[in-house]
N, C-alpha and C. Protein backbone atom coordinates (compact mmCIF):
# COMPACT_ATOMS: atom_id res chain seq x y z
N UNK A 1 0.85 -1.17 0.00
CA UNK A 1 0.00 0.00 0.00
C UNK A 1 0.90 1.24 0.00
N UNK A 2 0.46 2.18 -0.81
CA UNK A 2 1.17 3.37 -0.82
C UNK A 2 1.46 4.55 0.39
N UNK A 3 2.30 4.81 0.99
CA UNK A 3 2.48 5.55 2.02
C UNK A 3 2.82 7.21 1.75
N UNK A 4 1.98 8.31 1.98
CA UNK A 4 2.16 9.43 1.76
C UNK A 4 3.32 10.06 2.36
N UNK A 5 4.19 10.37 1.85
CA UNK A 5 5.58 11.16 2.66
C UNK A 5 4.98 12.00 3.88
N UNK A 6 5.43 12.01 4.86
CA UNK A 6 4.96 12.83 5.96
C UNK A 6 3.92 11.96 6.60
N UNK A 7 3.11 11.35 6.57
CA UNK A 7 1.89 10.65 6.79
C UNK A 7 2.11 9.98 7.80
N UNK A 8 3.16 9.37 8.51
CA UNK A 8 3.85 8.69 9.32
C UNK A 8 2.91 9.09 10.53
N UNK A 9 3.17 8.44 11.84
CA UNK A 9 2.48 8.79 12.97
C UNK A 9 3.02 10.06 13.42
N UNK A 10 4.23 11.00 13.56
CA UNK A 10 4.43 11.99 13.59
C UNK A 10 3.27 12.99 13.57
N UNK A 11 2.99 12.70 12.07
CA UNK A 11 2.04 13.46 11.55
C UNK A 11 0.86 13.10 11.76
N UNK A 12 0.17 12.62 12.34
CA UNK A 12 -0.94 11.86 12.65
C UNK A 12 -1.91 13.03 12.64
N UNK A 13 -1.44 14.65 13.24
CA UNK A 13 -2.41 15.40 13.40
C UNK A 13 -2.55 16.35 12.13
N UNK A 14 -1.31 16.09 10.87
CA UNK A 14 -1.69 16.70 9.72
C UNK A 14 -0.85 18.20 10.32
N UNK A 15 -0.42 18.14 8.98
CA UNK A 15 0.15 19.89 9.07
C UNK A 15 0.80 20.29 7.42
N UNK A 16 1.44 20.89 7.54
CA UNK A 16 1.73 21.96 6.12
C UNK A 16 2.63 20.86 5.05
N UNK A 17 3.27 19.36 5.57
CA UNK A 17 4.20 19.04 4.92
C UNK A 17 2.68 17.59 4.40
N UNK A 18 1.95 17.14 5.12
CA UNK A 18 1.05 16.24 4.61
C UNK A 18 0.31 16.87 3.59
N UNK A 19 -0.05 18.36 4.14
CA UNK A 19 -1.22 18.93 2.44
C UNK A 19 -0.42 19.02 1.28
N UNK A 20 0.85 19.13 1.58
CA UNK A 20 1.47 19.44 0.13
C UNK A 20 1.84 18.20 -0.48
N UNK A 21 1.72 16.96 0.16
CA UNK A 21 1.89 15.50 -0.29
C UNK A 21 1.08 15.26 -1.00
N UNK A 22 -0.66 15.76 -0.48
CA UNK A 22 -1.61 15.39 -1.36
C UNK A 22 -1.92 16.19 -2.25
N UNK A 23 -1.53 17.31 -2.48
CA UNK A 23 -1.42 17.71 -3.76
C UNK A 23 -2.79 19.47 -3.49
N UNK A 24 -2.78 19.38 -2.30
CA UNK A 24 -3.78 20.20 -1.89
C UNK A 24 -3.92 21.80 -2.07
N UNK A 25 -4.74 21.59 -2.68
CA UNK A 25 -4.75 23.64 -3.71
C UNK A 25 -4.93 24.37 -2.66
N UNK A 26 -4.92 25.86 -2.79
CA UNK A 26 -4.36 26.76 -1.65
C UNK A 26 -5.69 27.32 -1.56
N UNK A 27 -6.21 27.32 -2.53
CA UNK A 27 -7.54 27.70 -3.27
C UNK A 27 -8.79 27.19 -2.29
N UNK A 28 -8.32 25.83 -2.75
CA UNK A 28 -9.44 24.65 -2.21
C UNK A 28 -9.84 24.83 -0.92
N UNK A 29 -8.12 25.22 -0.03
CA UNK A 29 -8.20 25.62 1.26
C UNK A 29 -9.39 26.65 1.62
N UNK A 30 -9.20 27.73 1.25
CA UNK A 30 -9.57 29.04 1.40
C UNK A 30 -11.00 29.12 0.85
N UNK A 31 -11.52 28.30 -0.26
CA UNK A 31 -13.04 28.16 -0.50
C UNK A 31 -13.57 27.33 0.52
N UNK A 32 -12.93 26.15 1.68
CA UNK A 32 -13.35 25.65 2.51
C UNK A 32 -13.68 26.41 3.60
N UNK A 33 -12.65 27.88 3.87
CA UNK A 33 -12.34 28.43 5.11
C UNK A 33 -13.55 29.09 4.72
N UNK A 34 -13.82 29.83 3.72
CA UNK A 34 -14.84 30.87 3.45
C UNK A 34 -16.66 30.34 3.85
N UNK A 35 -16.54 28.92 3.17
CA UNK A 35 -17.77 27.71 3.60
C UNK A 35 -18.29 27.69 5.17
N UNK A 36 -16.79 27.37 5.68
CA UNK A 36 -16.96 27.17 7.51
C UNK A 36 -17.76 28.56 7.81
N UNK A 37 -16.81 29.82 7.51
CA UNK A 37 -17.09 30.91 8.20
C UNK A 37 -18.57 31.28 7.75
N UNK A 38 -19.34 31.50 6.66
CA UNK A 38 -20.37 31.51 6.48
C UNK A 38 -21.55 30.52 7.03
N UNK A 39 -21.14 29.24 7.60
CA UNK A 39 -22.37 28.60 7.68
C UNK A 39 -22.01 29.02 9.78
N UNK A 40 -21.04 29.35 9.82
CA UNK A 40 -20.85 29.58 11.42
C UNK A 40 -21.22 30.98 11.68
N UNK A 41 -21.66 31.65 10.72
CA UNK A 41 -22.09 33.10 11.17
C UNK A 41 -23.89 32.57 10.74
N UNK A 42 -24.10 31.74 9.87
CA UNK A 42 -25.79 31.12 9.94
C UNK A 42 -26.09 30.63 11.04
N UNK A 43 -25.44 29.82 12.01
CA UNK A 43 -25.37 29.16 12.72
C UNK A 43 -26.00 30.21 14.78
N UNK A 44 -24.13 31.29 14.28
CA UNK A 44 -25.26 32.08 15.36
C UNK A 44 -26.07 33.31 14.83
N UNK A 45 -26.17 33.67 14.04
CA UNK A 45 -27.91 34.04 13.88
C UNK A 45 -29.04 33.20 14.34
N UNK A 46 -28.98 32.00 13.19
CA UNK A 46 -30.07 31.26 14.06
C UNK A 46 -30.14 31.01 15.56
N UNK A 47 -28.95 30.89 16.32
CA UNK A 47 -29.14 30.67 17.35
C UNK A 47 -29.47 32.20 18.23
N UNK A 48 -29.01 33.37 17.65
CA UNK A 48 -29.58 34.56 18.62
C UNK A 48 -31.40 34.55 18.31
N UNK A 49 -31.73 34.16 17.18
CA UNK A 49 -33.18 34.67 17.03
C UNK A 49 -34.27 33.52 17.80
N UNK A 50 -33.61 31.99 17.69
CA UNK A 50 -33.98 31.28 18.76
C UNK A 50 -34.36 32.23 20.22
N UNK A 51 -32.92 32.24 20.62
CA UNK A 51 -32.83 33.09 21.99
C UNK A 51 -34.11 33.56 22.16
N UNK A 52 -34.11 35.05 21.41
CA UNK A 52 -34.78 36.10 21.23
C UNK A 52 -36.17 35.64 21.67
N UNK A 53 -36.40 34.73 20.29
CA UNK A 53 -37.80 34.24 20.66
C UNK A 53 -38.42 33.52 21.87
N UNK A 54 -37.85 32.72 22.46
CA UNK A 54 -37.71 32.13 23.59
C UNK A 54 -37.90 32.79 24.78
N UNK A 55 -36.77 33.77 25.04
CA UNK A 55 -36.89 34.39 25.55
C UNK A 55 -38.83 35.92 25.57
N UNK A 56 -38.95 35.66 24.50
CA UNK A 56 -40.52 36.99 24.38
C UNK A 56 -41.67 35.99 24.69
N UNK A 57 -41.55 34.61 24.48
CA UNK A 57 -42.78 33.77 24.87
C UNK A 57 -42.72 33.27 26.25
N UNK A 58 -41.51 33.14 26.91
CA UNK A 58 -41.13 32.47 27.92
C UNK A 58 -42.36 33.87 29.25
N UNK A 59 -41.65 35.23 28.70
CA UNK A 59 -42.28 36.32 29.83
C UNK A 59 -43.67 36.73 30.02
């Protein structure tokens, strides 16, 4: 079976020398980072308007 340079248990937690083994676009990165940050700013919205509401039926 093929073993990725860096991949070793060392690396077990992944870092800058495993992404460049797999061939990993810088791009790819940064359309992922942009993904996270948008669905984590959906995330607390929904959760303040929860609150909100909760909070106006609860009183």
């Amino acid at each position: 079976m093929y073993k990725l340079p860096g991949a070793g248990v060392g690396a077990a937690g992944g870092g800058v020398g495993t992404l460049a083994a797999t061939g990993a676009d810088v791009g790819w990165w940064i359309a992922v980072g942009v993904v996270l940050l948008v669905l984590g700013t959906a995330a607390v919205i929904a959760a303040h308007r929860r609150t909100k509401r909760l909070a106006r039926s609860g009183s």
